[in-house]
PDB file of N, CA and C in Angstrom:
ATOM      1  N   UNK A   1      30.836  -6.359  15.786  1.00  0.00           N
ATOM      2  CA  UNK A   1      29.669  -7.175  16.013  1.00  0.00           C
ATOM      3  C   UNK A   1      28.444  -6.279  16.172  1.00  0.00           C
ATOM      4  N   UNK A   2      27.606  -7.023  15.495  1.00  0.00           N
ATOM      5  CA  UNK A   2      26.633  -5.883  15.381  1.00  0.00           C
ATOM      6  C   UNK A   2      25.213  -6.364  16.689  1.00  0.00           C
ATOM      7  N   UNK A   3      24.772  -5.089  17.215  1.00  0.00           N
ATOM      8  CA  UNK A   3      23.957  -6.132  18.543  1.00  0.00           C
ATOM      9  C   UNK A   3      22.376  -5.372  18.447  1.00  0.00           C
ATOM     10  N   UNK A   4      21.851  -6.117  18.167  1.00  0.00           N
ATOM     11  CA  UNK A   4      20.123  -6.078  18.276  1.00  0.00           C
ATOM     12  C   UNK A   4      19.974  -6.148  19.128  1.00  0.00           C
ATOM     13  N   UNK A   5      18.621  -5.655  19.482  1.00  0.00           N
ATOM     14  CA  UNK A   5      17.283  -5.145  20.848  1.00  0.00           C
ATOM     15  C   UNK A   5      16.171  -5.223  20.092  1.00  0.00           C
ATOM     16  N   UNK A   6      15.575  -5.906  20.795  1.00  0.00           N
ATOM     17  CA  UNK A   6      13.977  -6.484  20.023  1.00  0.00           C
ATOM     18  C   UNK A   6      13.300  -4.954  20.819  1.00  0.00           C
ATOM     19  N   UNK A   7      12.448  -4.302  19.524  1.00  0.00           N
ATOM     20  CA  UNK A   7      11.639  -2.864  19.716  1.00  0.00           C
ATOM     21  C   UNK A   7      10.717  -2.944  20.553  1.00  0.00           C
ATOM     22  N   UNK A   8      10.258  -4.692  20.825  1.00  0.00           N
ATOM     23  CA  UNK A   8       8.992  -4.266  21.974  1.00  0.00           C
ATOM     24  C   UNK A   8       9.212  -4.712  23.871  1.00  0.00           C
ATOM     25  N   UNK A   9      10.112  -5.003  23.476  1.00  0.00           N
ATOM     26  CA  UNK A   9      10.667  -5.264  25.254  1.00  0.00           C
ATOM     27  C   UNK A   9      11.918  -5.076  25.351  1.00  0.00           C
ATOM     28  N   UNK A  10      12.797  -4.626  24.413  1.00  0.00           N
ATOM     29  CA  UNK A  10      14.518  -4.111  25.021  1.00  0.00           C
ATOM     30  C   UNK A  10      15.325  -4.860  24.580  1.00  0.00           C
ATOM     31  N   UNK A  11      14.513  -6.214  24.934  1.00  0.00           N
ATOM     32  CA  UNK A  11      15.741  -7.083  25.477  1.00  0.00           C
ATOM     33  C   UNK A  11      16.615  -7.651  24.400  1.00  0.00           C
ATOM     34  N   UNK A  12      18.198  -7.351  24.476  1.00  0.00           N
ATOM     35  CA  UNK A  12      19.237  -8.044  23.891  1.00  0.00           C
ATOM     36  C   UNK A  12      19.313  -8.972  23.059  1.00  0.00           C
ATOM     37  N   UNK A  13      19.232  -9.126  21.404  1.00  0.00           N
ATOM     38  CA  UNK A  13      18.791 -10.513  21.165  1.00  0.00           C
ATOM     39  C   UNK A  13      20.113 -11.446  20.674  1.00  0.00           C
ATOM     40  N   UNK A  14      20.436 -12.387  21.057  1.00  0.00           N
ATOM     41  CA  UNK A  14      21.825 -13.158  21.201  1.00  0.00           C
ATOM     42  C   UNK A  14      21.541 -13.332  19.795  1.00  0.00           C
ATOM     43  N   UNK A  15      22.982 -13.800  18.753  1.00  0.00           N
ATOM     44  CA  UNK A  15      23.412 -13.581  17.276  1.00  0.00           C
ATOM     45  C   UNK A  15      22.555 -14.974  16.924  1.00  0.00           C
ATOM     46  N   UNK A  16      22.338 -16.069  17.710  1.00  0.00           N
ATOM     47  CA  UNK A  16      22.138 -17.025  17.099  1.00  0.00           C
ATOM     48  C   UNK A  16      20.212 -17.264  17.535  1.00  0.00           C
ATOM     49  N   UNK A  17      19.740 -16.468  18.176  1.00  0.00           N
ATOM     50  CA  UNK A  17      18.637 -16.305  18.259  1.00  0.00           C
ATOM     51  C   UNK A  17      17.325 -15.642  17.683  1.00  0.00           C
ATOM     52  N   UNK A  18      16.002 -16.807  17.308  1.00  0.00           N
ATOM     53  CA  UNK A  18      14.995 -16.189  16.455  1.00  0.00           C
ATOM     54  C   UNK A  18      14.762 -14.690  16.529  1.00  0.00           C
ATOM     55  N   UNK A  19      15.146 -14.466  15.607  1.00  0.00           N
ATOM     56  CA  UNK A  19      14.365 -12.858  15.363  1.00  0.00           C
ATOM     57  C   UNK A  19      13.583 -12.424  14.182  1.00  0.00           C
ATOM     58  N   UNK A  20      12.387 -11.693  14.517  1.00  0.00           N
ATOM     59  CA  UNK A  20      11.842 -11.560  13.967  1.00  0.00           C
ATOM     60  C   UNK A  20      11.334 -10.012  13.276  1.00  0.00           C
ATOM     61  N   UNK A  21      10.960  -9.926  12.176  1.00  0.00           N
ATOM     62  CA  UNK A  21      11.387  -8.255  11.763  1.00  0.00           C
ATOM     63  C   UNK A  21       9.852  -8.436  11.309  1.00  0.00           C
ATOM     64  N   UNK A  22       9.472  -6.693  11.995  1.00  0.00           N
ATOM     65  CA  UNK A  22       7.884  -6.658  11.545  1.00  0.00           C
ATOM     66  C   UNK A  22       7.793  -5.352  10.399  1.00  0.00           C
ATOM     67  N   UNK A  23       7.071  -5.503   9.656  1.00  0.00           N
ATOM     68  CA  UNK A  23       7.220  -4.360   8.702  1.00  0.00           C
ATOM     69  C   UNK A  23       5.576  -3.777   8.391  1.00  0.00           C
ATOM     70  N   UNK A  24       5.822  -2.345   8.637  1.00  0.00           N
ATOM     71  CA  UNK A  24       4.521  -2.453   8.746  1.00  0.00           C
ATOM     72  C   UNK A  24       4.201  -0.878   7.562  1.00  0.00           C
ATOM     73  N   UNK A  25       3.242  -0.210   7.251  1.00  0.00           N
ATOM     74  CA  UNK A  25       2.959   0.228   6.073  1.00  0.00           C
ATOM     75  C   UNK A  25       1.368   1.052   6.114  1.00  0.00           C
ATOM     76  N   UNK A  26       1.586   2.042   6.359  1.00  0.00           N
ATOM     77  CA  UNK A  26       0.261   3.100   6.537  1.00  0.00           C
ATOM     78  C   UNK A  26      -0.039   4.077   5.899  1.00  0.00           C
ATOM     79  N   UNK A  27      -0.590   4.047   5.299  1.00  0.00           N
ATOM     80  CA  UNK A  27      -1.114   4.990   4.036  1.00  0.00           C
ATOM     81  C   UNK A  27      -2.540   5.771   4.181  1.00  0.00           C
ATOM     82  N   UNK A  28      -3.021   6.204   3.151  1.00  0.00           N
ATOM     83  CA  UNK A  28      -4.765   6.901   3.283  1.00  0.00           C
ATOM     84  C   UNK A  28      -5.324   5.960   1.723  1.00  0.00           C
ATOM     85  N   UNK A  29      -5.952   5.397   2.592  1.00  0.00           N
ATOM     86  CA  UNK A  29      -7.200   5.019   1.657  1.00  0.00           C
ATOM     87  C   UNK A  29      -7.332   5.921   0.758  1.00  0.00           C
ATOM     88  N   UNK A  30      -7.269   5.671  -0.737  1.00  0.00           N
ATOM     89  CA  UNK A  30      -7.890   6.466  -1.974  1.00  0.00           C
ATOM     90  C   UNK A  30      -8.790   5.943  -2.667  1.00  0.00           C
ATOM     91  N   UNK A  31      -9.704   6.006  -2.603  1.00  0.00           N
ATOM     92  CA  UNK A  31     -10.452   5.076  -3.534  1.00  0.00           C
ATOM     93  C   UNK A  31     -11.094   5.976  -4.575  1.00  0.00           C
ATOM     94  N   UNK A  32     -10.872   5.093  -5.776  1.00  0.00           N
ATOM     95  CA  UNK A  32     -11.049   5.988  -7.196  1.00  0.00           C
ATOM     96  C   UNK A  32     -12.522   6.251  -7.118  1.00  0.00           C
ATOM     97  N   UNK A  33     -12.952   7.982  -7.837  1.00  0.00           N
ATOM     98  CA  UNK A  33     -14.185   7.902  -7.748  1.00  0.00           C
ATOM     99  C   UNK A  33     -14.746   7.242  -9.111  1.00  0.00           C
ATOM    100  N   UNK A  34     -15.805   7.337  -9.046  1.00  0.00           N
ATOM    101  CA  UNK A  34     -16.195   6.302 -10.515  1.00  0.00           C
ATOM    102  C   UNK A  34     -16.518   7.764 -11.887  1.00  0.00           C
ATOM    103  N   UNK A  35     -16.224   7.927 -12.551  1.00  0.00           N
ATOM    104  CA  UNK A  35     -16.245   8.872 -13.545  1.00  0.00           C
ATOM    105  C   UNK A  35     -17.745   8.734 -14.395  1.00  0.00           C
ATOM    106  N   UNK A  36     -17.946  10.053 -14.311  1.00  0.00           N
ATOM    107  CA  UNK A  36     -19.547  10.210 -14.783  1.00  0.00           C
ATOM    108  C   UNK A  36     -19.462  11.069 -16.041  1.00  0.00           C
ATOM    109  N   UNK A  37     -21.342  11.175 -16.618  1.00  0.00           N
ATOM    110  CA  UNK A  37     -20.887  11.982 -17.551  1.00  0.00           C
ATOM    111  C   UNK A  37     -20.772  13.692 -17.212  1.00  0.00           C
ATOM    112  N   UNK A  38     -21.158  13.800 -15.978  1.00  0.00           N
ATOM    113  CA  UNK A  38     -21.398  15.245 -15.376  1.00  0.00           C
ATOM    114  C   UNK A  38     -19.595  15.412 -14.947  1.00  0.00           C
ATOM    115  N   UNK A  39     -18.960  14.941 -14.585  1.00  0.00           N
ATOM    116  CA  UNK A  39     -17.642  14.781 -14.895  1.00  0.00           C
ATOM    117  C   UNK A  39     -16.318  15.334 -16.200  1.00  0.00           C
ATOM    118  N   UNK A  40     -17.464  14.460 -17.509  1.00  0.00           N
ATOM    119  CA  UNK A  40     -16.788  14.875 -18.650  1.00  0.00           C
ATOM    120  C   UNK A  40     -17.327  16.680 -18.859  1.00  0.00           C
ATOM    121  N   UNK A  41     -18.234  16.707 -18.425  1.00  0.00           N
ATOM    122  CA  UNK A  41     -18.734  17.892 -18.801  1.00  0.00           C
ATOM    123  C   UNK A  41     -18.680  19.354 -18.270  1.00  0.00           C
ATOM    124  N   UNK A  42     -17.774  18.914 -16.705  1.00  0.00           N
ATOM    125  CA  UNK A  42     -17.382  19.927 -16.364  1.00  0.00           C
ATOM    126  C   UNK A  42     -16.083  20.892 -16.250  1.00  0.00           C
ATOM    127  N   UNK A  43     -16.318  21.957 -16.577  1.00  0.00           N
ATOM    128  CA  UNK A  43     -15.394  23.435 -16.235  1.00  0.00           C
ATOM    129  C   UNK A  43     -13.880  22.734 -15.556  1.00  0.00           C
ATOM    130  N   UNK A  44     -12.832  22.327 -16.083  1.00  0.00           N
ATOM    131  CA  UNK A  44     -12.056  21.894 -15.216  1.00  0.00           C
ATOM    132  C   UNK A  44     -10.730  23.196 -15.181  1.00  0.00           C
ATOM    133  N   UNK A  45     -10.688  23.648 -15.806  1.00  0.00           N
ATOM    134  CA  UNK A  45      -9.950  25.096 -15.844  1.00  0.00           C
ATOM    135  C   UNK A  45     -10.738  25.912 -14.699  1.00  0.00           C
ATOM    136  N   UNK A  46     -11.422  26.363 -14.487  1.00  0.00           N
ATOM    137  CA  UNK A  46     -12.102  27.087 -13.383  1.00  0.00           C
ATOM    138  C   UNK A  46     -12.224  25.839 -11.757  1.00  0.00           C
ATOM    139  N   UNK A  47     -12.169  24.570 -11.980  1.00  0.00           N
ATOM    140  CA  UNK A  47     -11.456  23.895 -10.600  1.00  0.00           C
ATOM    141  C   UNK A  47     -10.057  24.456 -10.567  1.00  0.00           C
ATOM    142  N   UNK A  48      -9.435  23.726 -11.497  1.00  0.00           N
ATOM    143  CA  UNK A  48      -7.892  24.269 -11.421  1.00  0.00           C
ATOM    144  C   UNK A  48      -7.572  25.623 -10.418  1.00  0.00           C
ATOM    145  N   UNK A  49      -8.136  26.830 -11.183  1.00  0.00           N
ATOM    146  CA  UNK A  49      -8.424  28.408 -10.913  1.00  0.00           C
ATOM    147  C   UNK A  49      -8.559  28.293  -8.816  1.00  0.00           C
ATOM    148  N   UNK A  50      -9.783  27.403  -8.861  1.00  0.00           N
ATOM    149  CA  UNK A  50      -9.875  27.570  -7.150  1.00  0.00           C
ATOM    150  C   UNK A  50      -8.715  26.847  -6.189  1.00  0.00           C
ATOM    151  N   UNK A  51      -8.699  25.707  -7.115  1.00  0.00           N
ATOM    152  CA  UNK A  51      -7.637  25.234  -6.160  1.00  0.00           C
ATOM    153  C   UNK A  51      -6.223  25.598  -5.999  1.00  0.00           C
ATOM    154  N   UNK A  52      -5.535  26.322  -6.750  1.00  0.00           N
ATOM    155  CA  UNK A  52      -4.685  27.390  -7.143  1.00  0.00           C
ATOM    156  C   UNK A  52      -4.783  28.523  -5.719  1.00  0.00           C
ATOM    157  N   UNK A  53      -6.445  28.882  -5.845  1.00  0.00           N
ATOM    158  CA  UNK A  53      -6.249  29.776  -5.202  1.00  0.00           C
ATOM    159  C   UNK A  53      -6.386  29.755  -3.835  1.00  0.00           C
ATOM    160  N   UNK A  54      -6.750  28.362  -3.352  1.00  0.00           N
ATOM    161  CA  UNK A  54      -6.949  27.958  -1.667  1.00  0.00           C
ATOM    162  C   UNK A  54      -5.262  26.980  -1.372  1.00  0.00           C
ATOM    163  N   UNK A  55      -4.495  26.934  -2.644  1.00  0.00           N
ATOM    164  CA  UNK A  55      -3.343  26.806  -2.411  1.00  0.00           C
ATOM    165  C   UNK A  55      -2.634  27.197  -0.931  1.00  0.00           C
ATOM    166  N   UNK A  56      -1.886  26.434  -0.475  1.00  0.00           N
ATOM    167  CA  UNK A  56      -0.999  26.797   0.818  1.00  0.00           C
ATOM    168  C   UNK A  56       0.187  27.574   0.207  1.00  0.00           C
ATOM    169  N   UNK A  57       0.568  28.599   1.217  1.00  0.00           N
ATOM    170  CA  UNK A  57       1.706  29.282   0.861  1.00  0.00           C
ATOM    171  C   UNK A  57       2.893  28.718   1.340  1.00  0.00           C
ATOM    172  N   UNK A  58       4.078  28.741   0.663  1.00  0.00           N
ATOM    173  CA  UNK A  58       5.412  27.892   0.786  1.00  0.00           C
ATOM    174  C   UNK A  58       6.085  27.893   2.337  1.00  0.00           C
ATOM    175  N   UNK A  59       5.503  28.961   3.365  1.00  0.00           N
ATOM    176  CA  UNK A  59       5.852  28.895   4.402  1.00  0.00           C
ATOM    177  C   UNK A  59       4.716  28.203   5.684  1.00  0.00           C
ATOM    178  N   UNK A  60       3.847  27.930   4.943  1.00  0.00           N
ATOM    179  CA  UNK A  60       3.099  26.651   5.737  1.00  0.00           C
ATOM    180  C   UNK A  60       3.917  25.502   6.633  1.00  0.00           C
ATOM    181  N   UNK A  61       3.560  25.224   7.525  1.00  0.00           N
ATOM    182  CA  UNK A  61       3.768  23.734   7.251  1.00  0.00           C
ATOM    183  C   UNK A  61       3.646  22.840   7.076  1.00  0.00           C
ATOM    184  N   UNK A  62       4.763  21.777   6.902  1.00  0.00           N
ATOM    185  CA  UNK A  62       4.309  20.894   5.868  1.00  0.00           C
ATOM    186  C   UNK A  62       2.965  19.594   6.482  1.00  0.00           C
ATOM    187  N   UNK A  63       2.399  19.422   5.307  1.00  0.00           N
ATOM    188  CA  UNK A  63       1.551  18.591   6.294  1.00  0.00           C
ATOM    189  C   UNK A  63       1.637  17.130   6.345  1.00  0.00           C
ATOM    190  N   UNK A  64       1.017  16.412   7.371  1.00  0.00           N
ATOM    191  CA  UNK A  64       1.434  15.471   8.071  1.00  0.00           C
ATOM    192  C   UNK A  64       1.497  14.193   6.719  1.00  0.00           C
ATOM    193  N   UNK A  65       2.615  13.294   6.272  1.00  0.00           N
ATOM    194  CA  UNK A  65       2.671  12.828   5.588  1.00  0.00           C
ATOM    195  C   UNK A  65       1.717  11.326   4.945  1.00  0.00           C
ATOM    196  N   UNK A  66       1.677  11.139   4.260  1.00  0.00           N
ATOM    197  CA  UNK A  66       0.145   9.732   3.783  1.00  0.00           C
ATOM    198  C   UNK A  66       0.834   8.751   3.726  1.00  0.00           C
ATOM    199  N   UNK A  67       1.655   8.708   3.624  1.00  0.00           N
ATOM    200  CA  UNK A  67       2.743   7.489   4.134  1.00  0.00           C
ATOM    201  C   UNK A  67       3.611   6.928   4.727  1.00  0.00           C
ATOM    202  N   UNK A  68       3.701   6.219   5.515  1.00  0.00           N
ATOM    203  CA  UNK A  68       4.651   6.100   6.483  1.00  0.00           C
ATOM    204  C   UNK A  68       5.234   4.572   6.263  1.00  0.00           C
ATOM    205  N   UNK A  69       6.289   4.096   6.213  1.00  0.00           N
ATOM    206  CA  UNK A  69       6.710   2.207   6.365  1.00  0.00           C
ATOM    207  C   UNK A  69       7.592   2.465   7.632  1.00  0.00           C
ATOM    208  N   UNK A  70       7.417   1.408   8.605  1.00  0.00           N
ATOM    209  CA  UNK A  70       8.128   1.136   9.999  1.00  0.00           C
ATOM    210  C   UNK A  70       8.880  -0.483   9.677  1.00  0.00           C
ATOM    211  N   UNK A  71       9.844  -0.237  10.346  1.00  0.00           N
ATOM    212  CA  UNK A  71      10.729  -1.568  10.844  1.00  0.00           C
ATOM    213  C   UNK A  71      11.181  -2.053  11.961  1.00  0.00           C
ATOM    214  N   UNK A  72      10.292  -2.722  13.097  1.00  0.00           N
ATOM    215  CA  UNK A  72      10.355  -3.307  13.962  1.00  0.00           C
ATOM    216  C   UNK A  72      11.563  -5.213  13.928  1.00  0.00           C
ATOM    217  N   UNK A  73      12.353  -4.998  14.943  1.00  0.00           N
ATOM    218  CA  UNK A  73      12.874  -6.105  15.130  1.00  0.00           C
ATOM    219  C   UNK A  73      12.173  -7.117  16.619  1.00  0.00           C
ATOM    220  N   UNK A  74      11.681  -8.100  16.642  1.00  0.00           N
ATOM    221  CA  UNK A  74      11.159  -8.455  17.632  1.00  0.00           C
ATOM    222  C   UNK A  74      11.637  -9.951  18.107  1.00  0.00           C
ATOM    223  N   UNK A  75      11.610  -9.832  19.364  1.00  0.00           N
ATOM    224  CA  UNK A  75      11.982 -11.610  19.348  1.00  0.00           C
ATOM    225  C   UNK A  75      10.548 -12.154  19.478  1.00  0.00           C
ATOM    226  N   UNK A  76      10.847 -14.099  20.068  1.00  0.00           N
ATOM    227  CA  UNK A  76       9.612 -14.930  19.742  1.00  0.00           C
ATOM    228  C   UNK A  76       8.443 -14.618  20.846  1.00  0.00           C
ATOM    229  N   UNK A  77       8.764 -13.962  21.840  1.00  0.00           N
ATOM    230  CA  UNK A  77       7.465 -13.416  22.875  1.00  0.00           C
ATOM    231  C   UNK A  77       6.870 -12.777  22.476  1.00  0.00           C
ATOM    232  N   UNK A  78       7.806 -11.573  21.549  1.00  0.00           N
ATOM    233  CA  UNK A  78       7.284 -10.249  21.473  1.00  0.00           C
ATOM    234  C   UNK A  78       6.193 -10.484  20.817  1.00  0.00           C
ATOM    235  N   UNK A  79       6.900 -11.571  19.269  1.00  0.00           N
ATOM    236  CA  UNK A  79       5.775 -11.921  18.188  1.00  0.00           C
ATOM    237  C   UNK A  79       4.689 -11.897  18.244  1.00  0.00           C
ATOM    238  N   UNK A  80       4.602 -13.253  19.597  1.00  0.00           N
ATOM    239  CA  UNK A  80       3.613 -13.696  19.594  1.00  0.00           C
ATOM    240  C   UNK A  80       2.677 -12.670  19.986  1.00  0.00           C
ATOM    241  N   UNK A  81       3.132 -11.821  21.428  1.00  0.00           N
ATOM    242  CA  UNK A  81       2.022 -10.892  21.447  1.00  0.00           C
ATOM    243  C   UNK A  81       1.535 -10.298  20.286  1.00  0.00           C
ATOM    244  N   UNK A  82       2.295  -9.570  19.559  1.00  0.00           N
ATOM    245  CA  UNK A  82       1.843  -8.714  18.500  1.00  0.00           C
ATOM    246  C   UNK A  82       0.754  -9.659  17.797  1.00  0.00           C
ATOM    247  N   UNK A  83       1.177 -10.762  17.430  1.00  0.00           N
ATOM    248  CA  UNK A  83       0.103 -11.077  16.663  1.00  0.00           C
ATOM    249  C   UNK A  83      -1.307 -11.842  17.329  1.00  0.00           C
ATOM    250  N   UNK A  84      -1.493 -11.557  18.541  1.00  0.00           N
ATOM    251  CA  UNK A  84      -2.185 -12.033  19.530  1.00  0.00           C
ATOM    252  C   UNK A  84      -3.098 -10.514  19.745  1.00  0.00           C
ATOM    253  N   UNK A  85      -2.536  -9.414  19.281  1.00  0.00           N
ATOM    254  CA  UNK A  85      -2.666  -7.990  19.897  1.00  0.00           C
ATOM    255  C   UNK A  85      -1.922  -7.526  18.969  1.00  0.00           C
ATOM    256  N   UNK A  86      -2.231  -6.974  18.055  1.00  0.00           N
ATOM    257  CA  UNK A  86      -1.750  -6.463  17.456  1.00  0.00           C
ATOM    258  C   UNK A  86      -1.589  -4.888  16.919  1.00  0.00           C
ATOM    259  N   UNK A  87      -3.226  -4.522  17.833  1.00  0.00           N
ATOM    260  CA  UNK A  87      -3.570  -2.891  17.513  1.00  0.00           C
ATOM    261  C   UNK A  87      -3.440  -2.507  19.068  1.00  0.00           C
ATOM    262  N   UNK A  88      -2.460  -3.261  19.777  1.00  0.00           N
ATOM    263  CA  UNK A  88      -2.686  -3.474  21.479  1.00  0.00           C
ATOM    264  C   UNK A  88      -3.716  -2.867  22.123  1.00  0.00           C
ATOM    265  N   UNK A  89      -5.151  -3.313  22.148  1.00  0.00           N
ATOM    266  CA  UNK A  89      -6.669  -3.187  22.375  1.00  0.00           C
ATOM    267  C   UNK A  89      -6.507  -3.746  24.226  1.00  0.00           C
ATOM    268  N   UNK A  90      -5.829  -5.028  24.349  1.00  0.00           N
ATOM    269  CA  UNK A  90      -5.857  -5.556  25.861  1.00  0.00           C
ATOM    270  C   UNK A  90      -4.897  -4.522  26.774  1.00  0.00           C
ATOM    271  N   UNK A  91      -3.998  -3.524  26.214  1.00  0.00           N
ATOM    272  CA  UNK A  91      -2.632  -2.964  27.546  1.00  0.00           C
ATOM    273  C   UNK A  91      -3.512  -1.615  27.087  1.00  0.00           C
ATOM    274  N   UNK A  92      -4.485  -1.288  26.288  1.00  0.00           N
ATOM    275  CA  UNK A  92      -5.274   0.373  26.853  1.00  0.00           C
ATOM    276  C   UNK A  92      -5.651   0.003  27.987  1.00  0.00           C
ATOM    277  N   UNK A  93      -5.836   1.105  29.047  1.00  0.00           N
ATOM    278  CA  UNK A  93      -6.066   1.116  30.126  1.00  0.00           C
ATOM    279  C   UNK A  93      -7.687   1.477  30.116  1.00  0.00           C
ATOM    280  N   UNK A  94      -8.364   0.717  30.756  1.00  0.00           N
ATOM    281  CA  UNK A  94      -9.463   0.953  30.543  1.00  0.00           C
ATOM    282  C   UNK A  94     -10.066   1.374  32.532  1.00  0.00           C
ATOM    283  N   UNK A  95     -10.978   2.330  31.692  1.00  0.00           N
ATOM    284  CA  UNK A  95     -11.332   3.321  32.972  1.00  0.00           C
ATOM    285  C   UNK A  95     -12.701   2.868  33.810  1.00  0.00           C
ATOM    286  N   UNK A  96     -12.810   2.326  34.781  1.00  0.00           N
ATOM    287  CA  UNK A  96     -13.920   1.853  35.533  1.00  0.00           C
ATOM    288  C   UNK A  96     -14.498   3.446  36.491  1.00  0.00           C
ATOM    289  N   UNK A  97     -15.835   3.891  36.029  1.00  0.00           N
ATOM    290  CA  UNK A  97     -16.009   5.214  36.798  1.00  0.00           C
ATOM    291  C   UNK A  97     -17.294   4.918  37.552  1.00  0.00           C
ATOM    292  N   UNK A  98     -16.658   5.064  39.285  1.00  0.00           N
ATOM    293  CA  UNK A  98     -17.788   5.156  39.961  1.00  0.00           C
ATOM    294  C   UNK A  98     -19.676   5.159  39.620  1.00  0.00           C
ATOM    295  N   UNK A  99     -20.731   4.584  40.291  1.00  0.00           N
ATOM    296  CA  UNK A  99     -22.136   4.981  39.897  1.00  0.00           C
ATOM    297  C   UNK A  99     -22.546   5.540  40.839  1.00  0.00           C
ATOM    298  N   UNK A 100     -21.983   6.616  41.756  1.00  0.00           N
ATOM    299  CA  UNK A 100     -22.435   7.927  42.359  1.00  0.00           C
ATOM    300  C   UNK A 100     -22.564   9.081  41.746  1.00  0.00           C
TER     301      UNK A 100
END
Protein backbone atom coordinates (compact mmCIF):
# COMPACT_ATOMS: atom_id res chain seq x y z
CA UNK A 1 0.00 0.00 0.00
CA UNK A 2 1.30 2.91 -1.05
CA UNK A 3 0.89 6.06 1.62
CA UNK A 4 0.94 9.80 0.75
CA UNK A 5 1.74 13.03 2.87
CA UNK A 6 0.42 16.14 1.46
CA UNK A 7 4.03 18.44 0.95
CA UNK A 8 2.51 21.40 2.69
CA UNK A 9 1.38 20.26 6.14
CA UNK A 10 2.56 16.44 6.58
CA UNK A 11 -0.42 15.26 7.10
CA UNK A 12 -1.29 11.55 6.05
CA UNK A 13 -3.63 11.52 3.18
CA UNK A 14 -6.26 8.50 3.59
CA UNK A 15 -6.49 6.29 -0.04
CA UNK A 16 -9.93 7.48 -0.58
CA UNK A 17 -9.29 11.13 0.04
CA UNK A 18 -9.11 14.44 -2.32
CA UNK A 19 -5.73 14.93 -3.35
CA UNK A 20 -4.39 17.21 -5.08
CA UNK A 21 -0.99 17.35 -7.18
CA UNK A 22 0.60 20.79 -7.88
CA UNK A 23 3.02 21.02 -10.69
CA UNK A 24 4.91 23.72 -11.00
CA UNK A 25 7.70 24.87 -13.76
CA UNK A 26 10.53 27.64 -13.61
CA UNK A 27 12.53 28.62 -16.21
CA UNK A 28 14.45 32.13 -17.46
CA UNK A 29 12.63 34.25 -19.54
CA UNK A 30 14.24 34.37 -23.16
CA UNK A 31 12.91 36.63 -25.17
CA UNK A 32 13.99 36.64 -28.84
CA UNK A 33 15.90 39.67 -29.80
CA UNK A 34 14.42 41.19 -32.93
CA UNK A 35 17.13 40.79 -35.81
CA UNK A 36 18.50 43.87 -37.50
CA UNK A 37 20.39 44.77 -40.36
CA UNK A 38 23.55 45.67 -38.16
CA UNK A 39 23.09 42.03 -37.10
CA UNK A 40 23.36 40.59 -40.66
CA UNK A 41 26.37 42.52 -40.99
CA UNK A 42 28.29 41.60 -38.28
CA UNK A 43 31.80 39.71 -37.67
CA UNK A 44 30.24 36.56 -36.20
CA UNK A 45 33.48 34.42 -36.34
CA UNK A 46 35.34 36.96 -34.17
CA UNK A 47 32.03 36.73 -31.47
CA UNK A 48 32.46 33.09 -31.69
CA UNK A 49 36.57 33.75 -31.09
CA UNK A 50 35.55 35.77 -27.65
CA UNK A 51 33.18 33.69 -26.42
CA UNK A 52 35.40 30.65 -26.81
CA UNK A 53 37.68 32.53 -25.05
CA UNK A 54 35.70 33.77 -21.75
CA UNK A 55 34.60 30.07 -21.96
CA UNK A 56 34.46 28.28 -18.40
CA UNK A 57 36.96 25.65 -17.81
CA UNK A 58 35.59 21.96 -17.35
CA UNK A 59 36.43 22.12 -13.67
CA UNK A 60 34.11 25.02 -12.90
CA UNK A 61 31.13 24.56 -11.43
CA UNK A 62 28.36 23.77 -12.83
CA UNK A 63 26.03 26.53 -12.95
CA UNK A 64 22.83 26.89 -11.36
CA UNK A 65 20.31 25.24 -13.73
CA UNK A 66 17.28 27.40 -16.05
CA UNK A 67 15.04 24.86 -15.39
CA UNK A 68 13.56 23.34 -12.83
CA UNK A 69 9.69 21.24 -12.78
CA UNK A 70 8.46 20.41 -9.02
CA UNK A 71 5.73 17.94 -7.89
CA UNK A 72 3.85 18.78 -4.95
CA UNK A 73 1.01 16.45 -3.52
CA UNK A 74 -1.46 18.51 -1.43
CA UNK A 75 -4.68 17.93 0.25
CA UNK A 76 -8.03 20.29 0.11
CA UNK A 77 -6.68 22.93 2.92
CA UNK A 78 -3.45 22.93 1.65
CA UNK A 79 -4.98 23.87 -1.90
CA UNK A 80 -6.83 26.21 -0.94
CA UNK A 81 -4.12 28.11 0.75
CA UNK A 82 -1.81 27.84 -2.09
CA UNK A 83 -4.10 29.23 -4.28
CA UNK A 84 -5.20 31.94 -1.87
CA UNK A 85 -1.18 32.53 -1.40
CA UNK A 86 0.47 31.25 -3.59
CA UNK A 87 4.02 33.10 -3.67
CA UNK A 88 3.26 32.86 0.36
CA UNK A 89 3.49 36.94 0.61
CA UNK A 90 0.96 36.66 4.08
CA UNK A 91 3.49 33.78 6.37
CA UNK A 92 6.84 36.32 5.41
CA UNK A 93 7.43 37.64 8.54
CA UNK A 94 7.23 41.06 8.40
CA UNK A 95 9.47 43.32 10.60
CA UNK A 96 7.87 46.27 12.65
CA UNK A 97 11.16 48.58 13.71
CA UNK A 98 10.95 50.84 16.54
CA UNK A 99 10.75 55.12 15.77
CA UNK A 100 13.58 55.84 18.28
Amino acid sequence: MLRIFCDGCGRELAEREDRHILKLELFTANEPAELTEDDLDADHLEAVGELLQRQTPLDAPPLEPSYTRLRFDLCGSCRKRFLRDPLARETVTKLHFSTN
